[in-house]
PDB file of N, CA and C in Angstrom:
ATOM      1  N   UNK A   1      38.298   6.340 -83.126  1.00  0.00           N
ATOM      2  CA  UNK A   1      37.707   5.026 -83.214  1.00  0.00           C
ATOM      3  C   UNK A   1      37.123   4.585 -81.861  1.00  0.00           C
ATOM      4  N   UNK A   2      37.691   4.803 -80.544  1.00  0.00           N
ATOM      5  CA  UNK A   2      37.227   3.895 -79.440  1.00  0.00           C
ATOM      6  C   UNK A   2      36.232   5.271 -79.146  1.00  0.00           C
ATOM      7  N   UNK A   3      36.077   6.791 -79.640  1.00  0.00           N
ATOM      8  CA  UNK A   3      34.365   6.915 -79.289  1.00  0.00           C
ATOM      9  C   UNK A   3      33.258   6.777 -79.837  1.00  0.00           C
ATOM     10  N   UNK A   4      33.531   5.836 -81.518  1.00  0.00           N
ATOM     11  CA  UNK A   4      32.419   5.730 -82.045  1.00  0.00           C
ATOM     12  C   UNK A   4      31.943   4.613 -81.414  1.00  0.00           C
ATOM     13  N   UNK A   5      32.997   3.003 -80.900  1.00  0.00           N
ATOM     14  CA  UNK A   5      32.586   1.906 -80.345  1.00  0.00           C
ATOM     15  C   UNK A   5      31.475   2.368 -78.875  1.00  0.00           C
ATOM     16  N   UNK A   6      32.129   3.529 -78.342  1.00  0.00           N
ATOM     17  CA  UNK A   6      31.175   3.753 -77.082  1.00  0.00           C
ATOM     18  C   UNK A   6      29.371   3.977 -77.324  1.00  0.00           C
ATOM     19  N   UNK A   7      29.881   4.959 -78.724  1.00  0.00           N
ATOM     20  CA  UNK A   7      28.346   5.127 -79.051  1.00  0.00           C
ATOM     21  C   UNK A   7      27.391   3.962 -79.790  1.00  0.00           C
ATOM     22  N   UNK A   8      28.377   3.142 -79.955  1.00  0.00           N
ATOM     23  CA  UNK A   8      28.079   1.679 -80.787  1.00  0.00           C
ATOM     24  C   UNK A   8      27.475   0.727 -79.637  1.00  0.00           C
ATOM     25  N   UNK A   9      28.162   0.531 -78.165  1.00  0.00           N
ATOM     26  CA  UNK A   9      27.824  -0.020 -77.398  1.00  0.00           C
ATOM     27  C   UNK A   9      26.397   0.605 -76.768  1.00  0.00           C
ATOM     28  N   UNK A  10      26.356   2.028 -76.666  1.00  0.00           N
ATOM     29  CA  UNK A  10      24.840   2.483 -75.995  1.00  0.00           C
ATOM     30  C   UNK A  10      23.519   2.432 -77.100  1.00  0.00           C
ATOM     31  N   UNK A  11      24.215   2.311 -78.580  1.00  0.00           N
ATOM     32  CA  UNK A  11      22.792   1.889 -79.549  1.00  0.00           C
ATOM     33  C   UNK A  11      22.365   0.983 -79.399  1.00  0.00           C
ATOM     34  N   UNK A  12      23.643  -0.128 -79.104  1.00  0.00           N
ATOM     35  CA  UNK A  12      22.674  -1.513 -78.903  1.00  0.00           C
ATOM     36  C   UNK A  12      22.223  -2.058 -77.986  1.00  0.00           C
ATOM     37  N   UNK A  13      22.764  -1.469 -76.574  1.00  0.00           N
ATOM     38  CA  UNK A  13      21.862  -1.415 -75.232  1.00  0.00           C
ATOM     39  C   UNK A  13      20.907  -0.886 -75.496  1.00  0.00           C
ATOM     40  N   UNK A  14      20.317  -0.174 -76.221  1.00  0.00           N
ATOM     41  CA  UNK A  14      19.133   0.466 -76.524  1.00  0.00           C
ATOM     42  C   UNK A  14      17.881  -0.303 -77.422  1.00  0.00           C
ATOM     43  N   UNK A  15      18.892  -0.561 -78.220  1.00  0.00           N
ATOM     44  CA  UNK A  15      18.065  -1.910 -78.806  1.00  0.00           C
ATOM     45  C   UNK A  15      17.567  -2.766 -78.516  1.00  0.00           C
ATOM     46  N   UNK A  16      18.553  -3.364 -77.456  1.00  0.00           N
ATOM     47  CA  UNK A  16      17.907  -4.162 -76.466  1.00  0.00           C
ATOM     48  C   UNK A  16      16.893  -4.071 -75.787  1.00  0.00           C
ATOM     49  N   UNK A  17      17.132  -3.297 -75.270  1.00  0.00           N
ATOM     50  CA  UNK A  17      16.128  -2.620 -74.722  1.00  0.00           C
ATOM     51  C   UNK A  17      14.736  -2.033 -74.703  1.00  0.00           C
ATOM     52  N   UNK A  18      14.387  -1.570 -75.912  1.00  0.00           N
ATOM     53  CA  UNK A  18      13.180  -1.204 -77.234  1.00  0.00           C
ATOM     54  C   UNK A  18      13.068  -3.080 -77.335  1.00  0.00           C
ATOM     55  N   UNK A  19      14.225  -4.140 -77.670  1.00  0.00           N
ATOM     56  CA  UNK A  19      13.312  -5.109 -77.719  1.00  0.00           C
ATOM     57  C   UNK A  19      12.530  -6.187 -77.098  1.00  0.00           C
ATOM     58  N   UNK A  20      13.359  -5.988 -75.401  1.00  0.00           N
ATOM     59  CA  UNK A  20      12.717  -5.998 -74.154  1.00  0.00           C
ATOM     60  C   UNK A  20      11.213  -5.983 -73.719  1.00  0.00           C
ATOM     61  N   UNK A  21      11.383  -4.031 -74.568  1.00  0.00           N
ATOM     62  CA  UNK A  21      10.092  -3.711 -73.718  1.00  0.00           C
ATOM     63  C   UNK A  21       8.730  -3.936 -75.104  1.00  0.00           C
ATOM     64  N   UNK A  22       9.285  -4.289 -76.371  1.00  0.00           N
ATOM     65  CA  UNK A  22       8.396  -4.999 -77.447  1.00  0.00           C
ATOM     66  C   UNK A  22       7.448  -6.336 -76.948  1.00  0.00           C
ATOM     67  N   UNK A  23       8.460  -7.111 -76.619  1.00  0.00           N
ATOM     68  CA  UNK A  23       8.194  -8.694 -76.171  1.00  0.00           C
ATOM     69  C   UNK A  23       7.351  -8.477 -75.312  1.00  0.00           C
ATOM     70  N   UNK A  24       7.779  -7.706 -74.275  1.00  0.00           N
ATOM     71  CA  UNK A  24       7.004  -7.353 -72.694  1.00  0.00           C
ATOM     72  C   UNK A  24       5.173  -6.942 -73.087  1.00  0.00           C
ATOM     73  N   UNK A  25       5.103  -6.125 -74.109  1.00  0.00           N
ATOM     74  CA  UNK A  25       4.089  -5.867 -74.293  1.00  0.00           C
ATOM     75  C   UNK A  25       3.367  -6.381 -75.306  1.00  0.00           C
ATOM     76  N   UNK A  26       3.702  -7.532 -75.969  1.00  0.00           N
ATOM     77  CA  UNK A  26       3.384  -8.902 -76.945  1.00  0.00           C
ATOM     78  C   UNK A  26       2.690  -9.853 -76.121  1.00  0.00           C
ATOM     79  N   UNK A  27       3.653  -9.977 -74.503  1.00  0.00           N
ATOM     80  CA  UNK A  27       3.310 -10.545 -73.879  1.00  0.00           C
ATOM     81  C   UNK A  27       1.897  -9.886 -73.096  1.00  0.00           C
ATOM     82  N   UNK A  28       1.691  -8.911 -72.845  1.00  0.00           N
ATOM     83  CA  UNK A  28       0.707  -8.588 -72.222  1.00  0.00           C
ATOM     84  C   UNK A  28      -0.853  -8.597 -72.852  1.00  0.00           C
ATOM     85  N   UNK A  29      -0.409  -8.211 -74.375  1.00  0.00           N
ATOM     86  CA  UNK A  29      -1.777  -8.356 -74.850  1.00  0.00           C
ATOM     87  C   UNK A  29      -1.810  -9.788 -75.118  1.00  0.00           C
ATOM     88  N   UNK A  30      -1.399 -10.960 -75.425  1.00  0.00           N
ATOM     89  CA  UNK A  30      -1.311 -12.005 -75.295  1.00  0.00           C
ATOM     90  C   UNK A  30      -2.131 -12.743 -74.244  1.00  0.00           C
ATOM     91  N   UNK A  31      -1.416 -12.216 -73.228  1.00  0.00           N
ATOM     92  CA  UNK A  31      -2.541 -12.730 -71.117  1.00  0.00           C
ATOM     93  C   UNK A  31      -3.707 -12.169 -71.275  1.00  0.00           C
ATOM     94  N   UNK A  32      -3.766 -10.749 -71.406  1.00  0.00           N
ATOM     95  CA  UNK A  32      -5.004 -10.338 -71.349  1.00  0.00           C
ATOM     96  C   UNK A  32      -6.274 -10.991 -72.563  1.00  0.00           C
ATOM     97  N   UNK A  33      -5.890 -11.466 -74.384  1.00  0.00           N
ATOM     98  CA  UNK A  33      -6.701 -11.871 -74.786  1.00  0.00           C
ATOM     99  C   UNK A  33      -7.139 -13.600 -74.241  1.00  0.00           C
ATOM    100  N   UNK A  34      -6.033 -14.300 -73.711  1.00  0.00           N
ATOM    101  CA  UNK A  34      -6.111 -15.065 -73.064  1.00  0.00           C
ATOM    102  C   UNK A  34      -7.468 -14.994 -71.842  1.00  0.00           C
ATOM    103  N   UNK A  35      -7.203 -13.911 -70.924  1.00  0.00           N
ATOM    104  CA  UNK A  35      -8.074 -13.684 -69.883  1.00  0.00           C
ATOM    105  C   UNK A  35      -9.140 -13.446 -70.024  1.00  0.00           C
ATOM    106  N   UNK A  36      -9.511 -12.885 -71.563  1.00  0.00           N
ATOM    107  CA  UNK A  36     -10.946 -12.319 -72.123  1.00  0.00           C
ATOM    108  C   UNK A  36     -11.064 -13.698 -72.440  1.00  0.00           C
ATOM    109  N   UNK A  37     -10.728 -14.287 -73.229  1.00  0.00           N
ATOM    110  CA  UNK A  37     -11.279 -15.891 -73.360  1.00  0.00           C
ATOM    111  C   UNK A  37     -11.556 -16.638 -72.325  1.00  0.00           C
ATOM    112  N   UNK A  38     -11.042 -16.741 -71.535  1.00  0.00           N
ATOM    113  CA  UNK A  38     -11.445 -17.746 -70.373  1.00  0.00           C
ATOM    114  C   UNK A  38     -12.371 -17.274 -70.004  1.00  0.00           C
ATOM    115  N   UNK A  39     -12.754 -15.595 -69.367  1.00  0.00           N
ATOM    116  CA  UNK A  39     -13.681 -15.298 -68.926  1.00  0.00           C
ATOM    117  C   UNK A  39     -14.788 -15.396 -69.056  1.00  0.00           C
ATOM    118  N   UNK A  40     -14.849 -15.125 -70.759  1.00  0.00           N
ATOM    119  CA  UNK A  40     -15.629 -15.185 -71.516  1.00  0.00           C
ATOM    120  C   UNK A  40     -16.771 -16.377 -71.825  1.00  0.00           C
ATOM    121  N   UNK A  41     -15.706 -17.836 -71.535  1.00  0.00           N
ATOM    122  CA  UNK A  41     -16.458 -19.086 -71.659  1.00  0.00           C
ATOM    123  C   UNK A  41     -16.562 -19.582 -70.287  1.00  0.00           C
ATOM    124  N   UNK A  42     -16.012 -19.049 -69.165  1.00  0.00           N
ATOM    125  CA  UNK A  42     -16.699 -18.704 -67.750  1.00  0.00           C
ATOM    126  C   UNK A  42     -18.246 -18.951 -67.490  1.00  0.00           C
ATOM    127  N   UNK A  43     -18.384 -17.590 -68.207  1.00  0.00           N
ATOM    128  CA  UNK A  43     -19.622 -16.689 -68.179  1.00  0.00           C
ATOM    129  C   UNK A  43     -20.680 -17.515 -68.850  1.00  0.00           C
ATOM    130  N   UNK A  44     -19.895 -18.035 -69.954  1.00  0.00           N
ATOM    131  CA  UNK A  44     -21.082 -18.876 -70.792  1.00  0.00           C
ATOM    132  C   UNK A  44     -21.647 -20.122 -70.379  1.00  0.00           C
ATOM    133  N   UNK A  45     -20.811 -20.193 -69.405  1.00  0.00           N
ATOM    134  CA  UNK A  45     -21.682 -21.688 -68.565  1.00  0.00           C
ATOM    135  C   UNK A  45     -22.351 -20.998 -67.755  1.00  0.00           C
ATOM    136  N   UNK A  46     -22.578 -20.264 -66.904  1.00  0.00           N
ATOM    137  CA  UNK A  46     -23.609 -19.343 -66.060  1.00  0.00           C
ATOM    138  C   UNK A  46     -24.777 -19.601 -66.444  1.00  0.00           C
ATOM    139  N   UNK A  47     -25.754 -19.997 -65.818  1.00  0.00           N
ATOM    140  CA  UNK A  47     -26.849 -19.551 -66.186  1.00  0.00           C
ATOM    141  C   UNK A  47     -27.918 -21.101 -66.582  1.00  0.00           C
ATOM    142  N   UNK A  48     -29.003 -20.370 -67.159  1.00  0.00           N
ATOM    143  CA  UNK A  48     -29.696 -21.755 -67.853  1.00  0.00           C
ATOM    144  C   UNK A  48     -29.659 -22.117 -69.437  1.00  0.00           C
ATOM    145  N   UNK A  49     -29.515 -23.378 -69.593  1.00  0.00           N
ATOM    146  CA  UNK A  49     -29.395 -23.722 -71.141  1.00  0.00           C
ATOM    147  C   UNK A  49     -29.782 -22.698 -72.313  1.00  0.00           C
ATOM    148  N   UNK A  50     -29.005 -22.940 -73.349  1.00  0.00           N
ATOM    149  CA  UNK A  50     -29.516 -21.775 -74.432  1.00  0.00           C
ATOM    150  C   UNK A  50     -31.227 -22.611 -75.454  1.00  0.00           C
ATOM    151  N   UNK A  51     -31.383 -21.931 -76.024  1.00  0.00           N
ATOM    152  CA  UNK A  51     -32.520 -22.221 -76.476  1.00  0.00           C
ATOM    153  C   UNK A  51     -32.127 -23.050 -77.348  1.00  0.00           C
ATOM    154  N   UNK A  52     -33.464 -23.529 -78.647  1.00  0.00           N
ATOM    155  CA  UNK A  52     -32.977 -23.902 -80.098  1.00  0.00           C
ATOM    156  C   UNK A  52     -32.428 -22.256 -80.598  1.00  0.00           C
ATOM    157  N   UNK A  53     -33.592 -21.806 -80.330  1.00  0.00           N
ATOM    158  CA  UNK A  53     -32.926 -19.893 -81.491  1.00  0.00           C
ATOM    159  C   UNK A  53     -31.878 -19.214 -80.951  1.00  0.00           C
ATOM    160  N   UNK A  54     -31.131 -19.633 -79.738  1.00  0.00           N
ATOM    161  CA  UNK A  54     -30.128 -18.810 -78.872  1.00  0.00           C
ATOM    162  C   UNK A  54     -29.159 -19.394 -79.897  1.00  0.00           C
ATOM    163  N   UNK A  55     -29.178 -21.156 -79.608  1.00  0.00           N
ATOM    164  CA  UNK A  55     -27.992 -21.562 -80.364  1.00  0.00           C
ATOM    165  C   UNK A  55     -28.112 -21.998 -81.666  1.00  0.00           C
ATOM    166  N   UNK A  56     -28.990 -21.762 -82.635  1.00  0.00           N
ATOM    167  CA  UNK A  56     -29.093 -21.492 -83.653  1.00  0.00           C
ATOM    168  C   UNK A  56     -27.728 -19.971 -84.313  1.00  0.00           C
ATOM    169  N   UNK A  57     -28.488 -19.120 -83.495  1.00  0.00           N
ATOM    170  CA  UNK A  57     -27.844 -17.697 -83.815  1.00  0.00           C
ATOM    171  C   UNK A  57     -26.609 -17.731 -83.421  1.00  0.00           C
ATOM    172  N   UNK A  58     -25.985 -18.461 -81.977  1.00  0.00           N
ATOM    173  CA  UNK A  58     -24.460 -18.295 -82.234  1.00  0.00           C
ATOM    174  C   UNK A  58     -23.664 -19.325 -83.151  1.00  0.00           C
ATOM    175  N   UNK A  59     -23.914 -20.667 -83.787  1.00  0.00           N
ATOM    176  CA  UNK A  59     -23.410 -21.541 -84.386  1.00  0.00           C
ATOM    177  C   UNK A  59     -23.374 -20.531 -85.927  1.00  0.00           C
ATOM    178  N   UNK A  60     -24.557 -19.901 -86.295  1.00  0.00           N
ATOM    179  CA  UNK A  60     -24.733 -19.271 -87.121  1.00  0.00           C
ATOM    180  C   UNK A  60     -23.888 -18.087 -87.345  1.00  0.00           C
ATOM    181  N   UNK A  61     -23.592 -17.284 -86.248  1.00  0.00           N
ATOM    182  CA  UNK A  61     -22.984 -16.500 -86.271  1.00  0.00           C
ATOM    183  C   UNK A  61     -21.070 -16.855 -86.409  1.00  0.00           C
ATOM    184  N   UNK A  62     -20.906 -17.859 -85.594  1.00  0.00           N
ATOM    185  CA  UNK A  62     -19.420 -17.944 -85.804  1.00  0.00           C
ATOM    186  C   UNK A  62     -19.168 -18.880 -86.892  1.00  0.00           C
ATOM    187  N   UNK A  63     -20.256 -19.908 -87.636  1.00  0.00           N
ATOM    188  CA  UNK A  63     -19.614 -20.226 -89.034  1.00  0.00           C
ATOM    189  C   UNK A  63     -19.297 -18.839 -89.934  1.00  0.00           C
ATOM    190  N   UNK A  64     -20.584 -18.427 -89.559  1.00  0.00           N
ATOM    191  CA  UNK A  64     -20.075 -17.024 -90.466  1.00  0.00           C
ATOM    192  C   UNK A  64     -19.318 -16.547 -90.739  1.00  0.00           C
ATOM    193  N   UNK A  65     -18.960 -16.037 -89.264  1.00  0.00           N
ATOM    194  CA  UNK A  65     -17.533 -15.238 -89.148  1.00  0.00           C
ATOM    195  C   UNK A  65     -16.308 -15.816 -89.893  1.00  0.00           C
ATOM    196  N   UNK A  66     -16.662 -17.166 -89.014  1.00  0.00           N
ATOM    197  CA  UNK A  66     -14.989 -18.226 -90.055  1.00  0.00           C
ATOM    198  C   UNK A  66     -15.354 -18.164 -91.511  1.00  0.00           C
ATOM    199  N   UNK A  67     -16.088 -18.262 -91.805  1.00  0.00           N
ATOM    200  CA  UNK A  67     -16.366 -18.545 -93.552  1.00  0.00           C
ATOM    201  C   UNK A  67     -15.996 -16.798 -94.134  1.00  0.00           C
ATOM    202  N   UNK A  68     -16.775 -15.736 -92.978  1.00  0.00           N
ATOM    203  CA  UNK A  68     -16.555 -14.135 -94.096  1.00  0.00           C
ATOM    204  C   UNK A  68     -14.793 -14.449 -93.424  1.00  0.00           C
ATOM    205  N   UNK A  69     -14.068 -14.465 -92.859  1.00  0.00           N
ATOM    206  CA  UNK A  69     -13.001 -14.362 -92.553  1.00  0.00           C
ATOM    207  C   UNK A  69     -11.998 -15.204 -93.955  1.00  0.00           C
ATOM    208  N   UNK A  70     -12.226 -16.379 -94.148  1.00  0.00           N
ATOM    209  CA  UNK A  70     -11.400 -16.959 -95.267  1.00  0.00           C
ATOM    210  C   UNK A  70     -11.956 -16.424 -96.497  1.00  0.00           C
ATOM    211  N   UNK A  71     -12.886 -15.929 -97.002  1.00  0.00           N
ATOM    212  CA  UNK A  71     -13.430 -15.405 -98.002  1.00  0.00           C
ATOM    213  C   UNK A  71     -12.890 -14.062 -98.195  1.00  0.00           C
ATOM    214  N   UNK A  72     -13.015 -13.092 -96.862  1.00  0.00           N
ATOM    215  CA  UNK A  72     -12.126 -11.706 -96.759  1.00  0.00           C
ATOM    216  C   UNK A  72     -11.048 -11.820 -96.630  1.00  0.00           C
ATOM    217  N   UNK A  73     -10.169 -12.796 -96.439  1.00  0.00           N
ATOM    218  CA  UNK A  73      -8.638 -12.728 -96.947  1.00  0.00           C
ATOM    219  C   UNK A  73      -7.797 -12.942 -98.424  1.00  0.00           C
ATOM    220  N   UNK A  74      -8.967 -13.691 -98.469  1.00  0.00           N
ATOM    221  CA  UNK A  74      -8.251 -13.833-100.395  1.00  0.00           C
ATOM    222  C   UNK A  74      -8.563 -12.233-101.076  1.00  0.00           C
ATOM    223  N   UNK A  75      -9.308 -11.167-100.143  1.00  0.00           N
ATOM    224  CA  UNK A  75      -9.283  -9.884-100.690  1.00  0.00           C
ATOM    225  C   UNK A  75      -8.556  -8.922-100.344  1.00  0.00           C
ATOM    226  N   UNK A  76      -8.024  -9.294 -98.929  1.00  0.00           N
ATOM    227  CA  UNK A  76      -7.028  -8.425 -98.577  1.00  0.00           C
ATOM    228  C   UNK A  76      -7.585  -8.557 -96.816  1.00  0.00           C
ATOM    229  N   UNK A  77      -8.734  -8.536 -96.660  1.00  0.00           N
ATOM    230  CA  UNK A  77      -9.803  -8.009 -95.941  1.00  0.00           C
ATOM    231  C   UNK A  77     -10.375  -9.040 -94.812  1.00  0.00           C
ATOM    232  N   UNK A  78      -9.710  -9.500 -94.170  1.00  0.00           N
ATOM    233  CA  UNK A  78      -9.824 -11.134 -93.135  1.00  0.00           C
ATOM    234  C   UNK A  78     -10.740 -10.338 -91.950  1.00  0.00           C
ATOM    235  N   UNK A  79     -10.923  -9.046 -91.644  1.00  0.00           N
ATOM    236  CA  UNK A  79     -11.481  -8.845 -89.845  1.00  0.00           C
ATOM    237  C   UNK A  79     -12.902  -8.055 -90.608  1.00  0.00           C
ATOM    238  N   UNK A  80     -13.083  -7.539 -92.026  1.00  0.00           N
ATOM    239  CA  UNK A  80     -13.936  -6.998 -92.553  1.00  0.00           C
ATOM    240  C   UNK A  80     -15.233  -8.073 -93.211  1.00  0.00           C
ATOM    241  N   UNK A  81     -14.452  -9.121 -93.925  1.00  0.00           N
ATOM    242  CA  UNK A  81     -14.914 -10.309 -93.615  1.00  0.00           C
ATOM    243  C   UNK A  81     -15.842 -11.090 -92.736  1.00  0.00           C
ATOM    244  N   UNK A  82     -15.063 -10.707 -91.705  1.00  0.00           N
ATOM    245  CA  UNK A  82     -15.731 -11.669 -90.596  1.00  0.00           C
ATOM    246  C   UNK A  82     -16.946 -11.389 -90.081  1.00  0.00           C
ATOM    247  N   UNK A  83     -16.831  -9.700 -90.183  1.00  0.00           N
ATOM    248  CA  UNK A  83     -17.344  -9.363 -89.640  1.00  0.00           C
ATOM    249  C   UNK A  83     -19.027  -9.247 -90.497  1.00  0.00           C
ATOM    250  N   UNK A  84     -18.890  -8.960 -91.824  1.00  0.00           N
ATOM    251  CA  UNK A  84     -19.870  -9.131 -92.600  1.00  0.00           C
ATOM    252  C   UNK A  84     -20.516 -10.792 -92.427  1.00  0.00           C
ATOM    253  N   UNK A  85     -19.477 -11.575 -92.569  1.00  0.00           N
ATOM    254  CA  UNK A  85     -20.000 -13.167 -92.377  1.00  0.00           C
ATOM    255  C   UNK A  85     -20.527 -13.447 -90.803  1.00  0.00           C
ATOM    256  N   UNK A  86     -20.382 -12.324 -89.754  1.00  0.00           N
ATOM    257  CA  UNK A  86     -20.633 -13.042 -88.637  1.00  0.00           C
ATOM    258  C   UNK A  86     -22.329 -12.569 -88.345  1.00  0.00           C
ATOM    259  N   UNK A  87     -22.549 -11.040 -89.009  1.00  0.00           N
ATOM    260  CA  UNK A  87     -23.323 -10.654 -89.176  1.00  0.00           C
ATOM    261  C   UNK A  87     -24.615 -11.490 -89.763  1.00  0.00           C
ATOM    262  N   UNK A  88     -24.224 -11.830 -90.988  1.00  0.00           N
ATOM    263  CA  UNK A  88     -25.124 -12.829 -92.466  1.00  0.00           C
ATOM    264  C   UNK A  88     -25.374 -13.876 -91.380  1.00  0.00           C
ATOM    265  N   UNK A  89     -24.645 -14.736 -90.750  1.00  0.00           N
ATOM    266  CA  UNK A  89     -24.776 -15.909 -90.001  1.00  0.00           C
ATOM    267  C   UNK A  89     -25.536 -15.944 -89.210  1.00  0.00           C
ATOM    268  N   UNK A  90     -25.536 -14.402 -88.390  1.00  0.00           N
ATOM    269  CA  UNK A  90     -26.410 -15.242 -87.146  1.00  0.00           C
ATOM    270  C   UNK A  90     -27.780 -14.686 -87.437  1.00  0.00           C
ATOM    271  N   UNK A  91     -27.643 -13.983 -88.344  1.00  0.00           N
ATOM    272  CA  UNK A  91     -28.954 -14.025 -89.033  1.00  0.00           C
ATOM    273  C   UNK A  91     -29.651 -14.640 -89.691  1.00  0.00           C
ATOM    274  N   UNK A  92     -28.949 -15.555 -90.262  1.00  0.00           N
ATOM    275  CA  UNK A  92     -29.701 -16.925 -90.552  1.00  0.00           C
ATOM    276  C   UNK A  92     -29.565 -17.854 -89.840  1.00  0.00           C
ATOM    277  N   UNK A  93     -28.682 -17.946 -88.852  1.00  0.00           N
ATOM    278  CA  UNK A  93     -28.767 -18.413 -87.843  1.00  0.00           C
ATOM    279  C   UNK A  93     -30.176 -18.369 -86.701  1.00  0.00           C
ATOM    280  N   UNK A  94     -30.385 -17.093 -86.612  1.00  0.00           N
ATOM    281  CA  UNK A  94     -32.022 -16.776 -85.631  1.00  0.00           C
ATOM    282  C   UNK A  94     -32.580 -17.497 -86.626  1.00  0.00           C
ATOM    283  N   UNK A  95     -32.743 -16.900 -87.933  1.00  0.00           N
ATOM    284  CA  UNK A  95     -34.027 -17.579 -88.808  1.00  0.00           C
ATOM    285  C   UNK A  95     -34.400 -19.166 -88.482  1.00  0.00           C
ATOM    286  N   UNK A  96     -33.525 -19.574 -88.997  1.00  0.00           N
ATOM    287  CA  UNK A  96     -33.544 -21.360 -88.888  1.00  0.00           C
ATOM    288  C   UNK A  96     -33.809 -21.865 -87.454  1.00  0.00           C
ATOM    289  N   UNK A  97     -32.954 -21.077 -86.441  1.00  0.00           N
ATOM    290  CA  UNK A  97     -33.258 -21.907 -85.077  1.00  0.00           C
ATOM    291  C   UNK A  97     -34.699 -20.986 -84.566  1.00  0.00           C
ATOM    292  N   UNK A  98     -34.942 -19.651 -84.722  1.00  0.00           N
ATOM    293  CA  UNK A  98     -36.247 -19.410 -84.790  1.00  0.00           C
ATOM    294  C   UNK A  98     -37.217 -20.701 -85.051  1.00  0.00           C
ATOM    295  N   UNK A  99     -37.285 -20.871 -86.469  1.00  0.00           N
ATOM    296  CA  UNK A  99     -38.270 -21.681 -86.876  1.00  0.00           C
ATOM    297  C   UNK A  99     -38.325 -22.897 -86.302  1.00  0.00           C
ATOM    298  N   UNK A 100     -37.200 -23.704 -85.942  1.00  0.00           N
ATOM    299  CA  UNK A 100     -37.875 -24.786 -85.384  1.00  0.00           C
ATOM    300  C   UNK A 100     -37.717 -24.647 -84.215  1.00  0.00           C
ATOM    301  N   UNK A 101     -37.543 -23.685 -83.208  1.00  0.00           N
ATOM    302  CA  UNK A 101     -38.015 -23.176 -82.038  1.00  0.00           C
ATOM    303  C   UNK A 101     -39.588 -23.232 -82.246  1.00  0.00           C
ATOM    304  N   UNK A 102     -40.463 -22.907 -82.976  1.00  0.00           N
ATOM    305  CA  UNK A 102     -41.771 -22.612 -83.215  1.00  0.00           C
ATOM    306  C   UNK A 102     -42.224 -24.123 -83.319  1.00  0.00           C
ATOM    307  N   UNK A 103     -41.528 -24.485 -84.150  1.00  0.00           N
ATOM    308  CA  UNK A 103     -41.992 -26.146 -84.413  1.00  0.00           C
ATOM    309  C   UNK A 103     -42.067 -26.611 -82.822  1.00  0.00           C
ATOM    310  N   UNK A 104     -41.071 -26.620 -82.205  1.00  0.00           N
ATOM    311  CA  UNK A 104     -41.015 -27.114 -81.031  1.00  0.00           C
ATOM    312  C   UNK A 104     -41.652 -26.566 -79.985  1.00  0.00           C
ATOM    313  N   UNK A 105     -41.755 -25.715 -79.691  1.00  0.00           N
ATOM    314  CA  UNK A 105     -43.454 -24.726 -79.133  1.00  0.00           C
ATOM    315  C   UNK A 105     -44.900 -25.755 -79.503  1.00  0.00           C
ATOM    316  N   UNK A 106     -45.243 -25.714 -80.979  1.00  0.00           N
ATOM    317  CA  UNK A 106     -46.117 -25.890 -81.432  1.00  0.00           C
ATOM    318  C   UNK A 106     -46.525 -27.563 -81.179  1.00  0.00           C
ATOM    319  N   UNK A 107     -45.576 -28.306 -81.221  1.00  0.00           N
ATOM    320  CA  UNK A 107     -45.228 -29.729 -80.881  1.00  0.00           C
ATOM    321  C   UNK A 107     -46.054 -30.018 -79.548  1.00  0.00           C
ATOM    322  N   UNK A 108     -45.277 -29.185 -78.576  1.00  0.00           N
ATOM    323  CA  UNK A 108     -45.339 -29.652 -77.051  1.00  0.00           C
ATOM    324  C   UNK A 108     -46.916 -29.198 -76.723  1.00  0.00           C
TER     325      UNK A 108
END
């Protein structure tokens, strides 16, 4: 009996341990998608204003995404989704802010 408790005590130091180094690396991709986000909207202030058709195409593109994303989960399919809806979006997204990009060309 007291050498199965020994081997009882090093499984669950082990466990511990495996769940240590789980968390540890939950935590890391966690900072890092964190760090891609910040960076990310960093970057997006850089620079000079977006157009009408720049931001046409991204408003377009991320309703998309959110809309193929809740639409691809009631199928199983939430990142396949999105990705089809982010696609559709900012493609009608260019279209529309295209066009009255032109209007607004044509205006001035």
């Amino acid at each position: 009996m007291v050498e199965n408790e020994g081997y009882l005590r090093a499984w669950s130091r082990l466990a511990l341990m495996m769940h240590s180094f789980k968390a540890m690396r939950v935590n890391k991709t966690l900072i890092t998608i964190t760090g891609a986000i910040a960076l990310t909207a960093l970057a997006g202030c850089y620079g000079e204003p977006l157009t009408t058709r720049e931001q046409g195409t991204a408003i377009g593109a991320g309703t998309g995404a959110v809309a193929g994303a809740v639409v691809g989960s009631t199928v199983g399919e939430p990142l396949a989704g999105a990705a089809v809806g982010g696609v559709a979006g900012g493609a009608t997204g260019f279209a529309v802010g295209n066009h009255i990009q032109n209007e607004q060309d044509r205006g001035e």
